[in-house]
PDB file of N, CA and C in Angstrom:
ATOM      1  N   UNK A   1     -54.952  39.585 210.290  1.00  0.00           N
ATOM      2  CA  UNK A   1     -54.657  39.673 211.707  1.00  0.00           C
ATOM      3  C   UNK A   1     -53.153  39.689 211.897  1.00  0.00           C
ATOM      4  N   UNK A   2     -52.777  40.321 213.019  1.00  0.00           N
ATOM      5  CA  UNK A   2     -51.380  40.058 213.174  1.00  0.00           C
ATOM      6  C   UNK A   2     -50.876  39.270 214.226  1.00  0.00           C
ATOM      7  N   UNK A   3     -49.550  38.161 213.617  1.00  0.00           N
ATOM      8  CA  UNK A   3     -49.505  37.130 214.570  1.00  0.00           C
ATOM      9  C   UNK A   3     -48.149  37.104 214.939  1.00  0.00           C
ATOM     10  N   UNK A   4     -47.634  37.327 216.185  1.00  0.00           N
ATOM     11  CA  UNK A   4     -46.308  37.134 216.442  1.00  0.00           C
ATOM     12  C   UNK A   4     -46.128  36.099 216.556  1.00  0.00           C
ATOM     13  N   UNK A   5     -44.864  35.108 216.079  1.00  0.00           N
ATOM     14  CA  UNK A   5     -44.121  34.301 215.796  1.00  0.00           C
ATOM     15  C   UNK A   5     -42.959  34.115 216.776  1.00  0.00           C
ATOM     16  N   UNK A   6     -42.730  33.557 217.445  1.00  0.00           N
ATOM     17  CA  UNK A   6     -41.461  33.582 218.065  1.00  0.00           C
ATOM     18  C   UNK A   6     -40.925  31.763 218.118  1.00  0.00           C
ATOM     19  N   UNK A   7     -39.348  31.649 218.100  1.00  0.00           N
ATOM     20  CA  UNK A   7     -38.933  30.320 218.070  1.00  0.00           C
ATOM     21  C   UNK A   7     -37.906  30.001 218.942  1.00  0.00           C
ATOM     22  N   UNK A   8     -37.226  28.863 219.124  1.00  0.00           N
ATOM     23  CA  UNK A   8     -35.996  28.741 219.879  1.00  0.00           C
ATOM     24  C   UNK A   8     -35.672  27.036 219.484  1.00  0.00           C
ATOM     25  N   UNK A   9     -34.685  27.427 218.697  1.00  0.00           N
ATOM     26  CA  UNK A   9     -34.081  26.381 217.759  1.00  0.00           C
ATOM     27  C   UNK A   9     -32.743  25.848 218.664  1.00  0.00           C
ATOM     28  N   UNK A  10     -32.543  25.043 219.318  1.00  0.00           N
ATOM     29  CA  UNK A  10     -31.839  24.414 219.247  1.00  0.00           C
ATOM     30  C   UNK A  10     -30.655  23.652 218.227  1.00  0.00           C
ATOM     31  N   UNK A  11     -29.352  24.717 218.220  1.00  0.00           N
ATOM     32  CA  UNK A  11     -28.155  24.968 217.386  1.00  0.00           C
ATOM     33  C   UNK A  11     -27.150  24.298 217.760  1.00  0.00           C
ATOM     34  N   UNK A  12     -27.075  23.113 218.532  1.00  0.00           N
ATOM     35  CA  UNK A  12     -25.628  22.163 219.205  1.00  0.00           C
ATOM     36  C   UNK A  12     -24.866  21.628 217.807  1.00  0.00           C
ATOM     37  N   UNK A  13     -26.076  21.515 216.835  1.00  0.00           N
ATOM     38  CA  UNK A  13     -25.364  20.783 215.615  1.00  0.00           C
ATOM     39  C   UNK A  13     -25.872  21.127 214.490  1.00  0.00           C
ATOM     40  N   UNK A  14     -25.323  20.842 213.316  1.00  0.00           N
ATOM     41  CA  UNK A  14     -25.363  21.359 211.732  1.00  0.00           C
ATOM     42  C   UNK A  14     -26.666  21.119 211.351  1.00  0.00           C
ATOM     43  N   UNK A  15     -27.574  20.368 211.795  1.00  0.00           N
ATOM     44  CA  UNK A  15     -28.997  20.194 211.452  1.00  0.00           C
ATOM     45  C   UNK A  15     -29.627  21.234 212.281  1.00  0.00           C
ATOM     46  N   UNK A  16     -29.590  21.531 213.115  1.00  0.00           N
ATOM     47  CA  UNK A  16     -29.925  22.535 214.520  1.00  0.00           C
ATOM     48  C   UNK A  16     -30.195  24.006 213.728  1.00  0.00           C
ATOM     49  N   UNK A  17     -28.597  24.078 213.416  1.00  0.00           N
ATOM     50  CA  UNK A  17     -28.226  25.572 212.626  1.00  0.00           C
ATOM     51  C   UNK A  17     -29.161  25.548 211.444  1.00  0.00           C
ATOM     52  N   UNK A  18     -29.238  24.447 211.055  1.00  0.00           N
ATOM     53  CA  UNK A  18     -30.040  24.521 209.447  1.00  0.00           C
ATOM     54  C   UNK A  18     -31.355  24.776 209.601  1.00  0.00           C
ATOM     55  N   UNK A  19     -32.189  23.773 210.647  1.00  0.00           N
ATOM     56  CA  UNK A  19     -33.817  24.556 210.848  1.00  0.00           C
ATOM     57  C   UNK A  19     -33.509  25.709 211.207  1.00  0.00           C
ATOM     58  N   UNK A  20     -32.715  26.492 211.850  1.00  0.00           N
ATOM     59  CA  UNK A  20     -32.613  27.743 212.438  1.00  0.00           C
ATOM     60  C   UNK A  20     -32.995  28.400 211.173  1.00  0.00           C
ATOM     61  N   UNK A  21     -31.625  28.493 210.280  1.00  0.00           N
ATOM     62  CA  UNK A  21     -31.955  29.060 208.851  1.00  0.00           C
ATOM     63  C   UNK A  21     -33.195  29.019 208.061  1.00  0.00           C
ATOM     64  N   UNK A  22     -33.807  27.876 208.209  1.00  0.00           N
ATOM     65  CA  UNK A  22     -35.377  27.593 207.220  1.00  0.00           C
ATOM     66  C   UNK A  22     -36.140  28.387 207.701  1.00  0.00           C
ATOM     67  N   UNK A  23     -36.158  27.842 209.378  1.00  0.00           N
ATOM     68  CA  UNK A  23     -37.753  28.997 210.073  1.00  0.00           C
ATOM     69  C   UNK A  23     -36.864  30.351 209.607  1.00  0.00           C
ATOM     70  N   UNK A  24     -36.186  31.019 210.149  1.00  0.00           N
ATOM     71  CA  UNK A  24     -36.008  32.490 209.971  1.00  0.00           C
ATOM     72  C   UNK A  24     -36.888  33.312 208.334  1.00  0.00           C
ATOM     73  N   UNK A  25     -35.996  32.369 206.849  1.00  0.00           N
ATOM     74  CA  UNK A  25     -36.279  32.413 206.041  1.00  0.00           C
ATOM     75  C   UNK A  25     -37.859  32.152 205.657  1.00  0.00           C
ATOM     76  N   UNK A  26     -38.769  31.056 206.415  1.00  0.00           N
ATOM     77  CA  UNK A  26     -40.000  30.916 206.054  1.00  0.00           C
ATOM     78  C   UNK A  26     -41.046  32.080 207.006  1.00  0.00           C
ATOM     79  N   UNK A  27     -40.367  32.742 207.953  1.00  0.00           N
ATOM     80  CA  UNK A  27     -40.989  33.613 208.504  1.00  0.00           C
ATOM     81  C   UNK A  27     -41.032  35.091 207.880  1.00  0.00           C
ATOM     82  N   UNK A  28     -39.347  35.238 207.431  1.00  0.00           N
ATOM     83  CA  UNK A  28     -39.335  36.712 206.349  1.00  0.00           C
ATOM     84  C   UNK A  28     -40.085  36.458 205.310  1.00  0.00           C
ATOM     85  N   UNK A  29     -40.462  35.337 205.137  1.00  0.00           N
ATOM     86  CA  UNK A  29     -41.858  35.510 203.956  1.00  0.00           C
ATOM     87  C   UNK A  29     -43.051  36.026 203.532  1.00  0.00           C
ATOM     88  N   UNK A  30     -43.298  35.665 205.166  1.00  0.00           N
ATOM     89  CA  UNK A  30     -44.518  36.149 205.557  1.00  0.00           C
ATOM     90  C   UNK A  30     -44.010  37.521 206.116  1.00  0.00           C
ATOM     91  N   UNK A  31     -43.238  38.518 207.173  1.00  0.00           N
ATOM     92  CA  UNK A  31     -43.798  39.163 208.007  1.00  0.00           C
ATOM     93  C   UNK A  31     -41.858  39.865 208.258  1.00  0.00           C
ATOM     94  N   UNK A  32     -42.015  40.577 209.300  1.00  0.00           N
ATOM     95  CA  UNK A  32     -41.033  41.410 209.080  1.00  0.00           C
ATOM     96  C   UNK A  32     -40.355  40.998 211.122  1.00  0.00           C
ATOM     97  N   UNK A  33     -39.295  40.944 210.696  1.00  0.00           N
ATOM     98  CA  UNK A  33     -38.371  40.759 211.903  1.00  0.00           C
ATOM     99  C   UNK A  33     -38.009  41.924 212.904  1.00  0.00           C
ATOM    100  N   UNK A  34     -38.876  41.400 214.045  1.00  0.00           N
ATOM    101  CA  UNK A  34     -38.739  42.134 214.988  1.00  0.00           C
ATOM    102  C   UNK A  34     -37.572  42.748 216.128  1.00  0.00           C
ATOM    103  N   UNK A  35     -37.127  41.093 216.631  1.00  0.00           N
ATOM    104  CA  UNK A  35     -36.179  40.869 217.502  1.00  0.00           C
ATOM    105  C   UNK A  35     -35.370  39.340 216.751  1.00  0.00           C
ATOM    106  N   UNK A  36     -34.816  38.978 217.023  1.00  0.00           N
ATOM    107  CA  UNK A  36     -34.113  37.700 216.618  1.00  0.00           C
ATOM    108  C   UNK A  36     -34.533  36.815 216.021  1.00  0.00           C
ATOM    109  N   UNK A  37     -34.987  36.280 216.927  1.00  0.00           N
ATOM    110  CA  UNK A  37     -36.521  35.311 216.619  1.00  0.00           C
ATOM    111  C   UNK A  37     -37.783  35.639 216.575  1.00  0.00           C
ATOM    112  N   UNK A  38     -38.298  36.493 216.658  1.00  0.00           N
ATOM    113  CA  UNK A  38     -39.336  36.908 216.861  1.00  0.00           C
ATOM    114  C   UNK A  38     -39.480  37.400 215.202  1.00  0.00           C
ATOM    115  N   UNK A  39     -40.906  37.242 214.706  1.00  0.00           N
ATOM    116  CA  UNK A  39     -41.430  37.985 213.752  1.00  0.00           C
ATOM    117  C   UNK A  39     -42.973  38.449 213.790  1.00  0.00           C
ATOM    118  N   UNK A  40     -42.768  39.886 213.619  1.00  0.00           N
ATOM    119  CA  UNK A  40     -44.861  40.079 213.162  1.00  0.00           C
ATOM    120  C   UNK A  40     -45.347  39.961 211.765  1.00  0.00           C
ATOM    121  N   UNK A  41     -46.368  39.037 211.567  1.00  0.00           N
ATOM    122  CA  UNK A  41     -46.569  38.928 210.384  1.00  0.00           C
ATOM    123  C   UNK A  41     -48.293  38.775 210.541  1.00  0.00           C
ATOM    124  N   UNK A  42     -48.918  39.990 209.186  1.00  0.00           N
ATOM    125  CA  UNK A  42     -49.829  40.208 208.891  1.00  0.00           C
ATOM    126  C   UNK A  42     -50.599  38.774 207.994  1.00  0.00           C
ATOM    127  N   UNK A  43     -51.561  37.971 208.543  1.00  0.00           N
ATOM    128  CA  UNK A  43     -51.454  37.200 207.850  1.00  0.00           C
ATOM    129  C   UNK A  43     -53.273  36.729 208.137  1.00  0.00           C
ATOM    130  N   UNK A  44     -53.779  36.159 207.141  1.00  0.00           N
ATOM    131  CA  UNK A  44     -55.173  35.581 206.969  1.00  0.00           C
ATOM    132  C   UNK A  44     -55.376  34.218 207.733  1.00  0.00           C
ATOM    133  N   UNK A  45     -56.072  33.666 207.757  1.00  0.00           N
ATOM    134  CA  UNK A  45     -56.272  32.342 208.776  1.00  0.00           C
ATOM    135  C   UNK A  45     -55.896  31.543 207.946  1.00  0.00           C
ATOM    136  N   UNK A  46     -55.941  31.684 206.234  1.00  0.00           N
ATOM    137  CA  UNK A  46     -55.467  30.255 205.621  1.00  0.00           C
ATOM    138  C   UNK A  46     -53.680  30.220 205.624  1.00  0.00           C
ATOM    139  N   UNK A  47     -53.192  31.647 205.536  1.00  0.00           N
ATOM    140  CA  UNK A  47     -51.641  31.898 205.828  1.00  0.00           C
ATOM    141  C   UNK A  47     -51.388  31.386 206.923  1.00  0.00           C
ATOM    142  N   UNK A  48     -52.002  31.933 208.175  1.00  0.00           N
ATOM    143  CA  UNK A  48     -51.831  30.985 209.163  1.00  0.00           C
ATOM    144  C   UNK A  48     -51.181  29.954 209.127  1.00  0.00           C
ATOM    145  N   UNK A  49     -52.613  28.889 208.677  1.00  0.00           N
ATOM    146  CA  UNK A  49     -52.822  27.369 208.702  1.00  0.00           C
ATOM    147  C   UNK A  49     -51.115  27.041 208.104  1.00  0.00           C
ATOM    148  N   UNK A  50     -51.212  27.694 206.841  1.00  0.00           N
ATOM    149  CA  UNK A  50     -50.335  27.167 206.274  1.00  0.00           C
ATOM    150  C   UNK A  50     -48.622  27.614 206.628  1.00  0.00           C
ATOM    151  N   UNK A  51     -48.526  28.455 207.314  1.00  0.00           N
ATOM    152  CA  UNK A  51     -47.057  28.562 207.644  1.00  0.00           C
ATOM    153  C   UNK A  51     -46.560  27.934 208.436  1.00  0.00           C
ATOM    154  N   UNK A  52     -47.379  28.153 209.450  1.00  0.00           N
ATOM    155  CA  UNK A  52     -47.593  27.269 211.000  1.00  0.00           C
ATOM    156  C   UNK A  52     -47.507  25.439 210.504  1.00  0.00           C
ATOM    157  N   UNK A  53     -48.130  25.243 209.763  1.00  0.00           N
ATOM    158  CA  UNK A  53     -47.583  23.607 208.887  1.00  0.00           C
ATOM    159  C   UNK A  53     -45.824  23.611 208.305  1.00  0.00           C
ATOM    160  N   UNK A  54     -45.913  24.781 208.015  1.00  0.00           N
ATOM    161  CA  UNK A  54     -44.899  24.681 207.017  1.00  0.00           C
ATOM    162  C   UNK A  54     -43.750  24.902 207.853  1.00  0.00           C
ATOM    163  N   UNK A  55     -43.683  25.481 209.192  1.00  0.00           N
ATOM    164  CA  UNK A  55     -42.811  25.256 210.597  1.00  0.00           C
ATOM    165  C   UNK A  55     -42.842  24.731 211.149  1.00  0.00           C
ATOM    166  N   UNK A  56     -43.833  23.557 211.247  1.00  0.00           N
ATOM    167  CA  UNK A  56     -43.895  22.467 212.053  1.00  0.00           C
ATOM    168  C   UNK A  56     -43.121  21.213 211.817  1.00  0.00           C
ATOM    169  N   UNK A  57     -43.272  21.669 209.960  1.00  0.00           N
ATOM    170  CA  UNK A  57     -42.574  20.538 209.295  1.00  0.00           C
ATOM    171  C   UNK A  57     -41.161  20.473 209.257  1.00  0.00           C
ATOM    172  N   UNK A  58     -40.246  21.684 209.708  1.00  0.00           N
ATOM    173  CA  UNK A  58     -39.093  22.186 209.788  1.00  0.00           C
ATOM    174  C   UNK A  58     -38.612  21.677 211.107  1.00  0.00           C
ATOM    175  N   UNK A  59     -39.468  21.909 212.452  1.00  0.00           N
ATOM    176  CA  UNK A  59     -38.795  21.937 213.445  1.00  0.00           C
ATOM    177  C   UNK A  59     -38.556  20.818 213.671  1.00  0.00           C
ATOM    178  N   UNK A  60     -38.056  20.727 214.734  1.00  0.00           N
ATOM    179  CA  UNK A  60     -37.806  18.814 215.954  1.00  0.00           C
ATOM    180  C   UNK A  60     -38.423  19.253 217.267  1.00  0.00           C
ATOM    181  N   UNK A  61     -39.127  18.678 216.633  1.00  0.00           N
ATOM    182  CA  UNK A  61     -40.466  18.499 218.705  1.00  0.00           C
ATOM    183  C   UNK A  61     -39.621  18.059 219.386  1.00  0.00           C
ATOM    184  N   UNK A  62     -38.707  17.439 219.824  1.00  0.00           N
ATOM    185  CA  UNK A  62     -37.930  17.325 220.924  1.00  0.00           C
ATOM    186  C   UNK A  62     -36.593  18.173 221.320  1.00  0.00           C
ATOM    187  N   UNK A  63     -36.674  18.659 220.461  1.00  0.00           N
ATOM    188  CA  UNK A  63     -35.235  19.672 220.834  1.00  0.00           C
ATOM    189  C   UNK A  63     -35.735  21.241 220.554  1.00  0.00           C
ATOM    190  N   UNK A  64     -36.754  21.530 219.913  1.00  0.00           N
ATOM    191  CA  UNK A  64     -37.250  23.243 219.174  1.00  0.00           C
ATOM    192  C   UNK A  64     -38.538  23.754 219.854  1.00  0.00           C
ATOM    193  N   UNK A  65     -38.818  25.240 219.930  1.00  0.00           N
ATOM    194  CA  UNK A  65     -39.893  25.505 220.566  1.00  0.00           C
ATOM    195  C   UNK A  65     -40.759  26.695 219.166  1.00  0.00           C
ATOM    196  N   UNK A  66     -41.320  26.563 218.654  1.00  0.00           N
ATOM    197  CA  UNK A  66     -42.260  27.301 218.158  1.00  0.00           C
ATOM    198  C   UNK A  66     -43.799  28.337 218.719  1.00  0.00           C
ATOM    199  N   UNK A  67     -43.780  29.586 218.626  1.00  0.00           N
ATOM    200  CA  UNK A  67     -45.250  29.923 219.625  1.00  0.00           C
ATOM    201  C   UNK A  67     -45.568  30.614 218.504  1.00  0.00           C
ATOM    202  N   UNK A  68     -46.837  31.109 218.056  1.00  0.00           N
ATOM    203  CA  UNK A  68     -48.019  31.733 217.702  1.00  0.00           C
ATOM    204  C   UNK A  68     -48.602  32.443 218.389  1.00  0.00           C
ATOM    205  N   UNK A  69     -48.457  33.893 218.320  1.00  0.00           N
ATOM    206  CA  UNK A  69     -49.633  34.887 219.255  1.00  0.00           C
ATOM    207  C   UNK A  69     -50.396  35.546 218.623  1.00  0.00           C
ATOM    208  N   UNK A  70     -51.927  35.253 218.524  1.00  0.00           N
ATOM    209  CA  UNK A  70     -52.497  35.759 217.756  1.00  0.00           C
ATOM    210  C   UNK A  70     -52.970  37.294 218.402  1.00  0.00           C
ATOM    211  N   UNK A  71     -52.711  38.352 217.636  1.00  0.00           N
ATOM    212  CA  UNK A  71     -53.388  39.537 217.964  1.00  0.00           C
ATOM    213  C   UNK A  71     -54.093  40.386 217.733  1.00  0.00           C
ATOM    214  N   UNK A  72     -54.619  39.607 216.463  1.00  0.00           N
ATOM    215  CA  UNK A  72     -56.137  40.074 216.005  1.00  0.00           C
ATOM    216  C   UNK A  72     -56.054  41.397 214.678  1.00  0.00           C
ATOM    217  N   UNK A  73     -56.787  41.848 214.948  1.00  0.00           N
ATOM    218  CA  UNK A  73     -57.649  42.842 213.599  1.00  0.00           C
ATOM    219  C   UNK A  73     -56.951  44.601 214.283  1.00  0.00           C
ATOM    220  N   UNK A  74     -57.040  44.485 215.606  1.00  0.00           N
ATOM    221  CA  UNK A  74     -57.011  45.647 216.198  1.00  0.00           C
ATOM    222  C   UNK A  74     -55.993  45.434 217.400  1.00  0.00           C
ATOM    223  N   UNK A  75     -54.426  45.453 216.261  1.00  0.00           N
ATOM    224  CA  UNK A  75     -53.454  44.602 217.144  1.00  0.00           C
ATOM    225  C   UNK A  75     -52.982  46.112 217.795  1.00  0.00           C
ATOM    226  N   UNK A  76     -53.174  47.633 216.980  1.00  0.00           N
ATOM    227  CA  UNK A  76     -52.675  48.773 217.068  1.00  0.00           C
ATOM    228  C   UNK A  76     -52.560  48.784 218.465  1.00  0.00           C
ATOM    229  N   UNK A  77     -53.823  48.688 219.029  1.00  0.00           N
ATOM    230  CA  UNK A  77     -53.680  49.081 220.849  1.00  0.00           C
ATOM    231  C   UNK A  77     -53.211  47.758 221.638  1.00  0.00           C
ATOM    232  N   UNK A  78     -52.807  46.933 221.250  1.00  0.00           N
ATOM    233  CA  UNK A  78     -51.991  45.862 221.612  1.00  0.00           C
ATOM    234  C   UNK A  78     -50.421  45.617 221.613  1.00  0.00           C
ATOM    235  N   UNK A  79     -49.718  46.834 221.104  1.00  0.00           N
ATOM    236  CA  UNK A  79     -48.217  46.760 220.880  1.00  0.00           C
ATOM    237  C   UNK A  79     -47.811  47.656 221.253  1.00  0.00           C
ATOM    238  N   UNK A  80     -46.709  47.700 222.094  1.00  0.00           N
ATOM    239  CA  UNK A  80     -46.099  48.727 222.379  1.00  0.00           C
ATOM    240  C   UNK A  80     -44.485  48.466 222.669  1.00  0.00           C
ATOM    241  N   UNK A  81     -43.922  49.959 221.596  1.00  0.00           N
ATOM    242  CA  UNK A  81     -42.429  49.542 221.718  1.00  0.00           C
ATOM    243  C   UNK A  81     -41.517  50.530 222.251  1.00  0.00           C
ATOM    244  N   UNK A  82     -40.772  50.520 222.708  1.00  0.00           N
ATOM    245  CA  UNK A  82     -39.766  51.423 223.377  1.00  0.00           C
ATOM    246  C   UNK A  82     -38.175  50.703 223.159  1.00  0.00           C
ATOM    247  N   UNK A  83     -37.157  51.903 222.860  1.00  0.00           N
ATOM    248  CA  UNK A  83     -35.990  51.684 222.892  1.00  0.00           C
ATOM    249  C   UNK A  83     -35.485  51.830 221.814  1.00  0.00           C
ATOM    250  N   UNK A  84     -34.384  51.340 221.480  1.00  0.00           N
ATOM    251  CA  UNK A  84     -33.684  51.796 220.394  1.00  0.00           C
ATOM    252  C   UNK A  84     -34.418  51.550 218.577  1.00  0.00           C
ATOM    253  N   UNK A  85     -35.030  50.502 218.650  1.00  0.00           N
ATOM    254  CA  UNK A  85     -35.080  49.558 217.400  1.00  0.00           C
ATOM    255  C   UNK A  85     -36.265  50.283 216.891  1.00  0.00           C
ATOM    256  N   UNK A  86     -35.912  51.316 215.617  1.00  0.00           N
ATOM    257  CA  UNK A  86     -37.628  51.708 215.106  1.00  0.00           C
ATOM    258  C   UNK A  86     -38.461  50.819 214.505  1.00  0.00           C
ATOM    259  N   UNK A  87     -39.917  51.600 215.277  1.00  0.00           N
ATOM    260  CA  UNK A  87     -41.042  50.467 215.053  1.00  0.00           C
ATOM    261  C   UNK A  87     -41.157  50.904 213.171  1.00  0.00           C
ATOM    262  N   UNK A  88     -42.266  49.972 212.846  1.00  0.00           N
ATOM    263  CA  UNK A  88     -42.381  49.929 211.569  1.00  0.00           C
ATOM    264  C   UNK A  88     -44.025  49.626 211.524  1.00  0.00           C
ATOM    265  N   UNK A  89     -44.523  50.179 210.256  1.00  0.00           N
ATOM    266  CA  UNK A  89     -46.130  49.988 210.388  1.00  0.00           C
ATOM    267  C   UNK A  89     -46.769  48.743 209.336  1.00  0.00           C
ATOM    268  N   UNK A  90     -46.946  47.512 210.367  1.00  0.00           N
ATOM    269  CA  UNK A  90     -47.429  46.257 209.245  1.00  0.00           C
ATOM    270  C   UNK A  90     -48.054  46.953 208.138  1.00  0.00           C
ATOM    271  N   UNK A  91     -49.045  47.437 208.094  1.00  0.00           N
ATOM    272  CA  UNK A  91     -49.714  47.698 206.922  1.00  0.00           C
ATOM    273  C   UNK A  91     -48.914  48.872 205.994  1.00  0.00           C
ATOM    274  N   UNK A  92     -48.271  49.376 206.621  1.00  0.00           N
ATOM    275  CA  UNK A  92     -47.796  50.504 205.402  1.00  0.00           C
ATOM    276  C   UNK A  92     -47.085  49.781 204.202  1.00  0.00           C
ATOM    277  N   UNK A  93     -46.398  50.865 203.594  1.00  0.00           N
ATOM    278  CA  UNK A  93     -45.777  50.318 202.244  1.00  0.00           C
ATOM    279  C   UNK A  93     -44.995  50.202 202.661  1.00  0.00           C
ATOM    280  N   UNK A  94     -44.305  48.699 202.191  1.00  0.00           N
ATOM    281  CA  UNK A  94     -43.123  47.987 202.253  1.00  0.00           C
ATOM    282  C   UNK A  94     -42.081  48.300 201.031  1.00  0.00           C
ATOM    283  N   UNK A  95     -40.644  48.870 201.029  1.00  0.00           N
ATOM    284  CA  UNK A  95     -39.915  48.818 199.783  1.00  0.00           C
ATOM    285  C   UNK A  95     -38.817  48.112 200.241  1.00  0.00           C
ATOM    286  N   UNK A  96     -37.910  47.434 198.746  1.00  0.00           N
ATOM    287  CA  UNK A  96     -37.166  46.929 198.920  1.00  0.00           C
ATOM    288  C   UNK A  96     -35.664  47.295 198.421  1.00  0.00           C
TER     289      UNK A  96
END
């Protein structure tokens, strides 16, 4: 399924900046960067479970915002992009 990711890290201080850095990095793991914060990432329900832990464990509930949008199996007719930034196709081949 594909799940957009989006965050808002709170950066006033050197710990701030540093979860900033982890989520970004634990999200290019999974999935490919959309907008800033934002990532789409193709991912199974146990990937899910487990990233979504593995950003929870990163952030600060009182200062960070984390969201999850799940968009399913048949996200194709669910996205739509316009403007400068070319789209890219989750499932195609990825090179590096």
């Amino acid at each position: 399924m594909l799940v957009l990711i989006t965050y808002d890290v709170n950066t006033e201080d050197a710990a701030g900046r540093r979860r900033l850095r982890q989520i970004a990095k634990q999200c290019q793991n999974y999935g490919q960067r959309v907008q800033n914060s934002v990532f789409e990432c193709l991912l199974d329900s146990a990937q899910s479970r487990s990233l979504q832990a593995k950003l929870c464990s990163i952030m600060d509930e009182e200062k960070d915002s984390l969201r999850f949008y799940y968009l399913g199996n048949k996200y194709q007719t669910k996205v739509e992009h316009f403007g400068i930034k070319a789209s890219y196709e989750p499932e195609g081949v990825l090179m590096f």
